[in-house]
Each structure stands twice: as structure tokens, then as C-alpha cells.
N, C-alpha and C. Protein backbone atom coordinates (compact mmCIF):
# COMPACT_ATOMS: atom_id res chain seq x y z
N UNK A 1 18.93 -3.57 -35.42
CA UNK A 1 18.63 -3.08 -34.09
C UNK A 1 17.32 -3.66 -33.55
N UNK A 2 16.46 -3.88 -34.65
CA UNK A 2 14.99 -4.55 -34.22
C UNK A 2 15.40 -5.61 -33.19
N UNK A 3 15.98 -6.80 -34.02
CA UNK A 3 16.10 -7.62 -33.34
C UNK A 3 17.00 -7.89 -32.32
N UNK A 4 17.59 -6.97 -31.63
CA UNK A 4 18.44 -7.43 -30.49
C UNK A 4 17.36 -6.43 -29.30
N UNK A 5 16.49 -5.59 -29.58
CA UNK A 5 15.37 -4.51 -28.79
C UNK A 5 14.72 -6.30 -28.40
N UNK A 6 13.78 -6.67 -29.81
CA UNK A 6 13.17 -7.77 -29.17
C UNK A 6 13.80 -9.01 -29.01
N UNK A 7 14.70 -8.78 -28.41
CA UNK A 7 15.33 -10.13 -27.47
C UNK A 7 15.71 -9.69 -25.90
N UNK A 8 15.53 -8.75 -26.17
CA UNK A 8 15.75 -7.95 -24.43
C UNK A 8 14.52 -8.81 -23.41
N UNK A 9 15.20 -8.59 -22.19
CA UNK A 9 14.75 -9.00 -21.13
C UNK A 9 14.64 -7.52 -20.19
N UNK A 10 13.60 -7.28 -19.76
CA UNK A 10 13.22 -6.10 -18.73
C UNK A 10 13.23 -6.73 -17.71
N UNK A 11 13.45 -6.82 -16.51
CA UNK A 11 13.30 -7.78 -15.49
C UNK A 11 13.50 -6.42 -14.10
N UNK A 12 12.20 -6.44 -13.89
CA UNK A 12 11.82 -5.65 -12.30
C UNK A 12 11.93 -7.08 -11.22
N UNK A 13 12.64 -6.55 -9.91
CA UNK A 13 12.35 -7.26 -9.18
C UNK A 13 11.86 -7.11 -7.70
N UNK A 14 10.76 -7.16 -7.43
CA UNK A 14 10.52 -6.64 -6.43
C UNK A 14 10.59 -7.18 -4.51
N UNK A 15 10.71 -6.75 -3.84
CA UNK A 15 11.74 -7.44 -2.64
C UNK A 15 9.82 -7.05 -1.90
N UNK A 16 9.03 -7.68 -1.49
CA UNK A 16 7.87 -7.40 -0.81
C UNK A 16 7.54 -7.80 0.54
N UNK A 17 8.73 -8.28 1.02
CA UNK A 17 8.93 -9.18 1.84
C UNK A 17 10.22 -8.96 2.23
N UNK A 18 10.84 -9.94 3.55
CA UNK A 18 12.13 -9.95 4.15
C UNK A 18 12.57 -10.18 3.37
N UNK A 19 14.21 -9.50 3.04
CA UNK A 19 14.99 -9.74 1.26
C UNK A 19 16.09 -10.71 2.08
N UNK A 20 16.61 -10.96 3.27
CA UNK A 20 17.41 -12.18 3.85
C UNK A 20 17.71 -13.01 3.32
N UNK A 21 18.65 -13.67 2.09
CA UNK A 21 18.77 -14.86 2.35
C UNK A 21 17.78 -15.16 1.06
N UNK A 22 17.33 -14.29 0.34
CA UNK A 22 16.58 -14.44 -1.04
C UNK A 22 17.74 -14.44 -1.96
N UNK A 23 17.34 -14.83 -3.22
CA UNK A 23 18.15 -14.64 -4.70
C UNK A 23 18.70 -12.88 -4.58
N UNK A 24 19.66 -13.08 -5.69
CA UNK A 24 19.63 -11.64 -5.82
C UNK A 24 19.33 -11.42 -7.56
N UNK A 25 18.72 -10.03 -7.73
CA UNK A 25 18.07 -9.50 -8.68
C UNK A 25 18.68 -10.62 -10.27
N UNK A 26 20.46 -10.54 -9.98
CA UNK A 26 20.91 -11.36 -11.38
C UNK A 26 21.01 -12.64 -10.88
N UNK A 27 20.33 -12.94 -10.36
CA UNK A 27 20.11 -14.56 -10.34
C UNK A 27 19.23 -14.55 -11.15
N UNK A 28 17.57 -14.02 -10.51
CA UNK A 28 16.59 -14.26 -11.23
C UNK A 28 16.71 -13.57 -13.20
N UNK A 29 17.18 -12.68 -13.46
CA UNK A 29 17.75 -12.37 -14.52
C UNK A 29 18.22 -13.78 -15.35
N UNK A 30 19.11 -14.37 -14.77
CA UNK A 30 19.80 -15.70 -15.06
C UNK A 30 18.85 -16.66 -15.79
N UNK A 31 18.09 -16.81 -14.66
CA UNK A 31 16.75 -18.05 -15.07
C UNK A 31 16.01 -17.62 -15.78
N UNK A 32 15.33 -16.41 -15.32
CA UNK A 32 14.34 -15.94 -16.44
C UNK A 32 14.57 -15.85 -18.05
N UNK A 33 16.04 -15.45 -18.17
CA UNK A 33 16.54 -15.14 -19.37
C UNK A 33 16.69 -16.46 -20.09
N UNK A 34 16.95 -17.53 -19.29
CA UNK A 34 17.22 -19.10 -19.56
C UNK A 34 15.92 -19.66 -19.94
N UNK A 35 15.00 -18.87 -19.74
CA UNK A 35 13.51 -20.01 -20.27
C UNK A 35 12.66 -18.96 -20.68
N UNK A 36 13.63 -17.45 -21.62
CA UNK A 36 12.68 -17.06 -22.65
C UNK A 36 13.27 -17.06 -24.24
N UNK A 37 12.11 -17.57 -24.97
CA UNK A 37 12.15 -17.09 -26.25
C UNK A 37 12.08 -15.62 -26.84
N UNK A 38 12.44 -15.10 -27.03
CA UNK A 38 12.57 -13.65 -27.58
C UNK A 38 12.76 -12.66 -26.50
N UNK A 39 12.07 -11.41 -26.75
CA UNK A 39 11.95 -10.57 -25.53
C UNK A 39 10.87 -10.63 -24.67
N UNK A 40 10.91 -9.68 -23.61
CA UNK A 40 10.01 -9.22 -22.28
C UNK A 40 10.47 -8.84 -21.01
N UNK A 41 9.28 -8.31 -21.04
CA UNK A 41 8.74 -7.56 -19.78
C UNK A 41 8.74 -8.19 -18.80
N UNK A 42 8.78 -8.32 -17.76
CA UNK A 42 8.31 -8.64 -16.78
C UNK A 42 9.02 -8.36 -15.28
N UNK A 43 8.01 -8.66 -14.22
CA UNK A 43 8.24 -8.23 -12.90
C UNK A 43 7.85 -9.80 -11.99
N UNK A 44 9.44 -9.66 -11.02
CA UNK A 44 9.29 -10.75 -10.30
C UNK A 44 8.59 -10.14 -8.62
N UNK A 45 7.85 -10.57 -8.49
CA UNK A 45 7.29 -10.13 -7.06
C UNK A 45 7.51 -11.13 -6.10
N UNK A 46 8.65 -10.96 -4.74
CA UNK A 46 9.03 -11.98 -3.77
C UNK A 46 7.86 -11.15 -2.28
N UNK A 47 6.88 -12.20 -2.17
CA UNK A 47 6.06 -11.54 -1.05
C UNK A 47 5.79 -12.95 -0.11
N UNK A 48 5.03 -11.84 1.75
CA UNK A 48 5.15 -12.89 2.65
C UNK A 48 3.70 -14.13 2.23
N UNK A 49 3.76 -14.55 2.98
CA UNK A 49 2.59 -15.87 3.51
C UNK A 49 1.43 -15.07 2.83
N UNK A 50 0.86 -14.15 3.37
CA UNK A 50 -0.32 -13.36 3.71
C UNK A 50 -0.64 -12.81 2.23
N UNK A 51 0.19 -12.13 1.39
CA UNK A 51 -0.14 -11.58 0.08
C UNK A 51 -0.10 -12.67 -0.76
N UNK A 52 0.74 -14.02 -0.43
CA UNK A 52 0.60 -15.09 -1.45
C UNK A 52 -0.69 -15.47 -1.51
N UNK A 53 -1.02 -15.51 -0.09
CA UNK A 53 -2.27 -16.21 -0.05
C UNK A 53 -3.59 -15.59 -0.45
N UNK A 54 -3.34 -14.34 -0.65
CA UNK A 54 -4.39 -13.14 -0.57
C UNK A 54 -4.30 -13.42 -2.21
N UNK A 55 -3.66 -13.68 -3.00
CA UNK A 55 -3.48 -13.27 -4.42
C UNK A 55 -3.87 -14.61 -5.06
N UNK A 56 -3.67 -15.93 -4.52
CA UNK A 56 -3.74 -17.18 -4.59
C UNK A 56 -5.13 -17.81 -4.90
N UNK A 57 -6.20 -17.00 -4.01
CA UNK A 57 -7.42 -16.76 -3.24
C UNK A 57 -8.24 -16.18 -4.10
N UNK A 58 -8.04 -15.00 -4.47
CA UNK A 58 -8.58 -13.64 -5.44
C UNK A 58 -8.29 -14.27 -7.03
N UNK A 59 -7.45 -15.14 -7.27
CA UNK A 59 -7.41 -15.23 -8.67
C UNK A 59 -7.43 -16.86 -9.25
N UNK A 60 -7.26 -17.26 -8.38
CA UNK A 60 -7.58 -18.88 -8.86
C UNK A 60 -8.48 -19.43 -7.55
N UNK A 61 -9.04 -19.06 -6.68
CA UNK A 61 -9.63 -19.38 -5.86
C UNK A 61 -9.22 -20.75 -4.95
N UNK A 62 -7.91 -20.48 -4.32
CA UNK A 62 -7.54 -21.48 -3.30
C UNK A 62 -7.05 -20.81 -2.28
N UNK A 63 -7.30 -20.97 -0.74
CA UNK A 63 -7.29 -20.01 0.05
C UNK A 63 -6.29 -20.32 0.49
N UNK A 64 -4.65 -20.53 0.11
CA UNK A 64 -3.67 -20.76 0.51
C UNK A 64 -2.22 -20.31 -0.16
N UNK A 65 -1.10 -19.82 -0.07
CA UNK A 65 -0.22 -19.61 -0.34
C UNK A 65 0.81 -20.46 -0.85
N UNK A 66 0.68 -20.13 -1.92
CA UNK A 66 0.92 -21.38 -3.07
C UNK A 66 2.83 -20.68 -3.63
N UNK A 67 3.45 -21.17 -4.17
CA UNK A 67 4.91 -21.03 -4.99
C UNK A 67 5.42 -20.13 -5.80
N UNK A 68 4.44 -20.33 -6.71
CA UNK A 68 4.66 -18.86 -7.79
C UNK A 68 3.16 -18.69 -8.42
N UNK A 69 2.93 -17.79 -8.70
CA UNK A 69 1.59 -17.17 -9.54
C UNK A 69 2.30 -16.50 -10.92
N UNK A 70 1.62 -16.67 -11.71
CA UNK A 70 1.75 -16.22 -13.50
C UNK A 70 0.79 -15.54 -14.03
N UNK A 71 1.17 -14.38 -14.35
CA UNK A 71 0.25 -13.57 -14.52
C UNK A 71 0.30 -12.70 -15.79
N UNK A 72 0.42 -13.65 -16.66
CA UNK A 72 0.56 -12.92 -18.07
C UNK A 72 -0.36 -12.16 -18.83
N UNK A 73 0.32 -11.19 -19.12
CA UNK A 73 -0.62 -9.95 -20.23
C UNK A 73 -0.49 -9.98 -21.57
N UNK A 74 0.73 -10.44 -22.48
CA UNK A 74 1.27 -10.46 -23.45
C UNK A 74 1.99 -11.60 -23.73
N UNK A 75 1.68 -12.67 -24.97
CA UNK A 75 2.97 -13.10 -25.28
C UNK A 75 3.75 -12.86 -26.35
N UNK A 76 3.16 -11.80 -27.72
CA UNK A 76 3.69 -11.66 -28.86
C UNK A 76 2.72 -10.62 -28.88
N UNK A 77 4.19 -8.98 -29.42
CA UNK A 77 5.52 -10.04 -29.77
C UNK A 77 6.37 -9.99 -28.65
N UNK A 78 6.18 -9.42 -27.00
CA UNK A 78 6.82 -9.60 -26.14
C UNK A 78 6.37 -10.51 -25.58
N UNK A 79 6.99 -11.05 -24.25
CA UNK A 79 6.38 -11.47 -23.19
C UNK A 79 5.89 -10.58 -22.19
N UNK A 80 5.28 -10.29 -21.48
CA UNK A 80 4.74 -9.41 -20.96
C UNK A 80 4.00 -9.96 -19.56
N UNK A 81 4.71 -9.77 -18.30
CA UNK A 81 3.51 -10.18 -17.20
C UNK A 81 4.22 -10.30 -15.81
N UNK A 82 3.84 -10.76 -14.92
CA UNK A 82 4.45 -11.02 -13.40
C UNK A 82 4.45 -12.39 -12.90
N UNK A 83 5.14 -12.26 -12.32
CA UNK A 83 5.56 -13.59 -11.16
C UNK A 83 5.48 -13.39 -10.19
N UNK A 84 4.87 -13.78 -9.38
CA UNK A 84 4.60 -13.60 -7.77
C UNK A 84 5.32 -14.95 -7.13
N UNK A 85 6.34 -14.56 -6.00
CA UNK A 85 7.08 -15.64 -5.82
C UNK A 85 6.81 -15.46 -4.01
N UNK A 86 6.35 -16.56 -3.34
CA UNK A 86 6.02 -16.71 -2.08
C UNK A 86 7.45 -17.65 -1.30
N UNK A 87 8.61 -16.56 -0.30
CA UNK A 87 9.77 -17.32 -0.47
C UNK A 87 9.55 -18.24 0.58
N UNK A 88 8.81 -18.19 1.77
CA UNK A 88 8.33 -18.86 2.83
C UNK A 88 7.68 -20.41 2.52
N UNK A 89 6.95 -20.67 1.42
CA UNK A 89 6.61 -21.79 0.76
C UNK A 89 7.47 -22.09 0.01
N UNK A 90 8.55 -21.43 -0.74
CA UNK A 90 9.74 -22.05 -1.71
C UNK A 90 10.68 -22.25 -0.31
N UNK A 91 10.93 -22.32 0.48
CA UNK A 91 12.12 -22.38 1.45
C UNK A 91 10.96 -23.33 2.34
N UNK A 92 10.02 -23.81 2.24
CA UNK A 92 9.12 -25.07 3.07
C UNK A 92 9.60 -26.21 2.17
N UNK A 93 9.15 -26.12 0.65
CA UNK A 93 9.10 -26.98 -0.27
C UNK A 93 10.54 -27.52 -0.45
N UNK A 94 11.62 -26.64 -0.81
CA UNK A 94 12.96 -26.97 -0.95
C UNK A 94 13.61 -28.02 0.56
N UNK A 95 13.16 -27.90 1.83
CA UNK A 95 13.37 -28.45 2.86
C UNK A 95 12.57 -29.63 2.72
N UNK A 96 11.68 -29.85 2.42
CA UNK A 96 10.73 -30.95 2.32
C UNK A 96 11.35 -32.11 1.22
N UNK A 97 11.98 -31.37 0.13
CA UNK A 97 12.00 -32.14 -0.76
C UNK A 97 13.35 -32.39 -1.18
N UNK A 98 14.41 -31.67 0.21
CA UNK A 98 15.80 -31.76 0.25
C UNK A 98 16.61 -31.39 -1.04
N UNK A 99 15.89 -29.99 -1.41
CA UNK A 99 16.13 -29.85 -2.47
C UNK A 99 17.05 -28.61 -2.18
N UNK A 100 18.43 -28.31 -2.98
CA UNK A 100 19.19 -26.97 -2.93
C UNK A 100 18.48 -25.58 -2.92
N UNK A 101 17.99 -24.98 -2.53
CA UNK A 101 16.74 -23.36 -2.01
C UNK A 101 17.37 -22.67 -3.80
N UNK A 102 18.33 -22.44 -3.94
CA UNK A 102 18.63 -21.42 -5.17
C UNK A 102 18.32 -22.76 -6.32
N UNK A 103 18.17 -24.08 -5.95
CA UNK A 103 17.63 -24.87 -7.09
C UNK A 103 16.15 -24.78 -7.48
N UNK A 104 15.34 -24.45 -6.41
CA UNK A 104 14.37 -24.29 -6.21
C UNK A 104 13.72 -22.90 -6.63
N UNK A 105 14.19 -22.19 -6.29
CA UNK A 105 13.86 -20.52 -7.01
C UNK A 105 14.18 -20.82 -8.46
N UNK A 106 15.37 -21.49 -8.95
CA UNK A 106 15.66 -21.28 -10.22
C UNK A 106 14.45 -22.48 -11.38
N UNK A 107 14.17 -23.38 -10.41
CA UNK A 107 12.81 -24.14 -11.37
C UNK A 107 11.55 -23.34 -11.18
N UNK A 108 11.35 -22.64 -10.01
CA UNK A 108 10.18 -21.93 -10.23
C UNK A 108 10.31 -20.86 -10.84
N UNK A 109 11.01 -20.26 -11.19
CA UNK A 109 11.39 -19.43 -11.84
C UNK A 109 11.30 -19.40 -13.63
N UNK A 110 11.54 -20.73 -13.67
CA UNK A 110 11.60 -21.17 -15.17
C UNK A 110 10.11 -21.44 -15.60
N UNK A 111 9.84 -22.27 -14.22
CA UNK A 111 8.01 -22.93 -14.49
C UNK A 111 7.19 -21.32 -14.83
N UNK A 112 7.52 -20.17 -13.99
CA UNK A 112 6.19 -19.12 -14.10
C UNK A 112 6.62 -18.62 -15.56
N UNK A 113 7.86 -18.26 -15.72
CA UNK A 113 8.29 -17.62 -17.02
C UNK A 113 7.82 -19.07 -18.63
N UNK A 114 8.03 -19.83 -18.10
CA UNK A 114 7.43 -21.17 -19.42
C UNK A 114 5.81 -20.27 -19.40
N UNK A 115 5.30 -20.47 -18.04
CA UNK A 115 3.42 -20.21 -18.03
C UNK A 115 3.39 -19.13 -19.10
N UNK A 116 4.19 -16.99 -18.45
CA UNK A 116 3.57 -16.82 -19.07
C UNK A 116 4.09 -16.46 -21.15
N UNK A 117 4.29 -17.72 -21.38
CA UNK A 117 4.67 -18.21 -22.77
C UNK A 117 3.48 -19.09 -23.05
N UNK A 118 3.00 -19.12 -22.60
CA UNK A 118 1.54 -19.80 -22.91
C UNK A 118 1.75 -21.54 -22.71
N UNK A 119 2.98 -21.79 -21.94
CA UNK A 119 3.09 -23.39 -21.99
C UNK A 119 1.97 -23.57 -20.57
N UNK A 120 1.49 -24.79 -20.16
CA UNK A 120 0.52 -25.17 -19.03
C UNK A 120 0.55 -27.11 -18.82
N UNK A 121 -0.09 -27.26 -17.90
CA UNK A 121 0.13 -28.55 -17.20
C UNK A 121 -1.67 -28.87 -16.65
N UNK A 122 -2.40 -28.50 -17.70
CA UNK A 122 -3.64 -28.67 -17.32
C UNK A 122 -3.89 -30.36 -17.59
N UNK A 123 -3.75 -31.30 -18.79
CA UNK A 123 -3.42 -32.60 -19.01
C UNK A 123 -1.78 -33.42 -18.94
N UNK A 124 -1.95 -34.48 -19.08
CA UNK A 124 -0.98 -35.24 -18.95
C UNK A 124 0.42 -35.02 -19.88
N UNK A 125 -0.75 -34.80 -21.52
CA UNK A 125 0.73 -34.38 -22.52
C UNK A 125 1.48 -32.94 -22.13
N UNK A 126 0.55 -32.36 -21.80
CA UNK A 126 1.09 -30.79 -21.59
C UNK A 126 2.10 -30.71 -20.48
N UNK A 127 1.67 -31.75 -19.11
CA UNK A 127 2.47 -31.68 -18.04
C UNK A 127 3.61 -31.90 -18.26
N UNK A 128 3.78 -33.21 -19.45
CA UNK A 128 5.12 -34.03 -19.51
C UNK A 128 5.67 -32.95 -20.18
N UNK A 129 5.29 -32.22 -21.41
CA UNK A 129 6.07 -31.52 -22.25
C UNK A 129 6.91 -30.32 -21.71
N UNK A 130 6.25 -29.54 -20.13
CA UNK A 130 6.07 -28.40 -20.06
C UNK A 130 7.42 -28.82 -18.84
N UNK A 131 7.42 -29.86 -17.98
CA UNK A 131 8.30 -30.88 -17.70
C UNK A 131 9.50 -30.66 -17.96
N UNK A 132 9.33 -31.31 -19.34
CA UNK A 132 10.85 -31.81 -20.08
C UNK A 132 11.37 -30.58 -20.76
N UNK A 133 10.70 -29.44 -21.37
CA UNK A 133 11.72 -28.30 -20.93
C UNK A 133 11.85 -27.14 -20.14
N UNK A 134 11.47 -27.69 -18.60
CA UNK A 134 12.00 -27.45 -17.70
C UNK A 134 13.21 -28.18 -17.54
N UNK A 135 13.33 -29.09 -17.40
CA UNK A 135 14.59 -30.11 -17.60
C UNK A 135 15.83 -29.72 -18.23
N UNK A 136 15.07 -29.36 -19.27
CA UNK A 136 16.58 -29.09 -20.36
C UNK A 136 16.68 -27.33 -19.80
N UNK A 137 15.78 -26.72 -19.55
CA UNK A 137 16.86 -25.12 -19.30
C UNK A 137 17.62 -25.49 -18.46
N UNK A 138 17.01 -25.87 -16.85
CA UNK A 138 17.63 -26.33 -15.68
C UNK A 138 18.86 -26.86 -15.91
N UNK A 139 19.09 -28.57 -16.51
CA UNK A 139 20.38 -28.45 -16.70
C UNK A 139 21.23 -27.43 -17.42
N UNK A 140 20.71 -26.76 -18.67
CA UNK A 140 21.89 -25.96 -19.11
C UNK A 140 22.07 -24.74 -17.98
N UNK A 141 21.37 -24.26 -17.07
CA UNK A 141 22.24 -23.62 -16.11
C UNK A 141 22.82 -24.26 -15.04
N UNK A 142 22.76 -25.60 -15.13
CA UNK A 142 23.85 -26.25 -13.64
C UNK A 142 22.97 -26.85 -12.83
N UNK A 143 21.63 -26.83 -13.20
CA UNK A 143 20.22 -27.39 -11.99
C UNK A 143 20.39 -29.20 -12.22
N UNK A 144 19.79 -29.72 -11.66
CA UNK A 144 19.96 -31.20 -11.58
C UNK A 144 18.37 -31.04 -11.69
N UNK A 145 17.75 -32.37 -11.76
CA UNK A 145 16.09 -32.85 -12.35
C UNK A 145 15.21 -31.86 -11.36
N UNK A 146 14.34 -31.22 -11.31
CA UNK A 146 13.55 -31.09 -10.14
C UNK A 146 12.98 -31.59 -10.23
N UNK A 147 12.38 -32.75 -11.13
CA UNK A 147 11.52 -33.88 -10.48
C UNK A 147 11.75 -35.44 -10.97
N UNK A 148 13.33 -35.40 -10.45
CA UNK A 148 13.66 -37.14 -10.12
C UNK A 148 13.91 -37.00 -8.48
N UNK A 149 13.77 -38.32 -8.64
CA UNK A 149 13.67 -38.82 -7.42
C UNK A 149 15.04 -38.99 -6.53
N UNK A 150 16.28 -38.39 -7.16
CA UNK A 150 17.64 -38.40 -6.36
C UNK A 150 17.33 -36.80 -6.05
N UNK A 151 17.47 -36.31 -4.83
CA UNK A 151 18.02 -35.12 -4.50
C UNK A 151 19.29 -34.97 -3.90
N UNK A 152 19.75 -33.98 -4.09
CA UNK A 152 20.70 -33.45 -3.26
C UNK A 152 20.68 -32.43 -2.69
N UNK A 153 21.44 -32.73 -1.45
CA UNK A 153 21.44 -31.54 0.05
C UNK A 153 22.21 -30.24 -0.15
């Protein structure tokens, strides 16, 4: 019983913002569950312009409304922490980069949940590594590269 408790996924999701045209709760379930090792906690927070930027500002000090924020408390033996997901900049970025919008939630999605696992992109080896399995969850749920240079519409 231990081990199927710690393989659970808790997944809050919170709508903080217009819910229109966002993921729905088992999407993010989907991804999140796709790029964790064991169990956890955690809460996805979808908020406007204004709280991204407010939270963006207050904790890493850039006065702008940035993609996702990672905000881990725990990684062992849960995962433990939040995601703050800004859908107004994921639905800028996905248009910009002609990228599918639910392809786009589902790599950021993977990128905050890798963070809070303690993976990061502060140097070059870390970027590539942290990268390439993004890569490999993405394809095993159906995602194509999010960062080659073919997109699709």
C-alpha cells in the first residue's frame, strides 16, 4: 500500500483567471503525471497578466509576466509545490511560435513540474539535459519537439 500512496499525484487546479478556452483539470493531470517521478502534491495556479506579473516581480525580481513560476517546497519523499501558469503569455508565446496552445500548456507544464524536482537550466549542461527530458515525456504523450525548429499550426 506504501508504495502505490507514494506514487499518487494530488493535483489542485486552480482557475484564477478567465477559465475560456483553458486546459481542463485532466489535461493538466495528464502532463503533470507524465513528468513525475514518484508522488505529489501540488497546485496548478492559471492567473491574469497582473498576478503573473505581481508574483514574477516579488520572487525573482522581473517586473513582467512571465509563463510558468515553480515554486517548490518538497522534493522527497514527495513532490510538493505550485505552478503558477500565466494563460495570456502561454496563448502570446504559442501564436508567436506557431505552436499548437494545448502543446504549449503541456511543455510548460512538464518544464515547472521537472523544476520543482530539482532539475534547472541555470548552465548549458543543465539546459541541454533538462531539454532532452522534456523531449522524451512530450513525445510519449503525442507532443512534437518544443524546441525544433519545424512547428506546426
Amino acid at each position: 500500500m506504501k508504495n502505490a500512496a507514494s506514487n499518487r499525484l494530488d493535483l489542485s487546479v486552480q482557475y484564477a483567471c478567465n477559465r475560456e478556452g483553458l486546459p481542463l483539470r485532466a489535461d493538466f493531470v495528464r502532463w503533470a503525471r507524465a513528468a513525475l517521478i514518484g508522488g505529489g502534491q501540488v497546485t496548478i495556479r492559471l492567473v491574469d497578466a497582473d498576478e503573473g506579473q505581481a508574483l514574477n516581480r516579488d520572487y525573482r525580481g522581473k517586473d513582467y509576466a512571465t509563463n510558468v513560476l515553480s515554486f517548490p517546497y518538497e522534493t522527497e519523499p514527495l513532490v510538493m509545490g505550485d505552478l503558477v501558469i500565466c494563460p495570456a503569455v502561454v496563448a502570446r508565446e504559442a501564436t508567436e511560435q506557431n505552436k499548437p496552445l494545448a502543446a504549449h500548456y503541456a511543455h510548460l507544464t512538464v518544464h515547472g513540474m521537472l523544476h520543482l524536482q530539482g532539475w534547472d537550466h541555470e548552465d548549458d549542461v543543465e539546459a541541454r539535459d533538462m531539454e532532452d527530458e522534456e523531449r522524451t515525456i512530450l513525445a510519449a504523450l503525442g507532443f512534437p519537439d518544443p524546441y525544433g525548429d519545424e512547428t506546426t499550426a
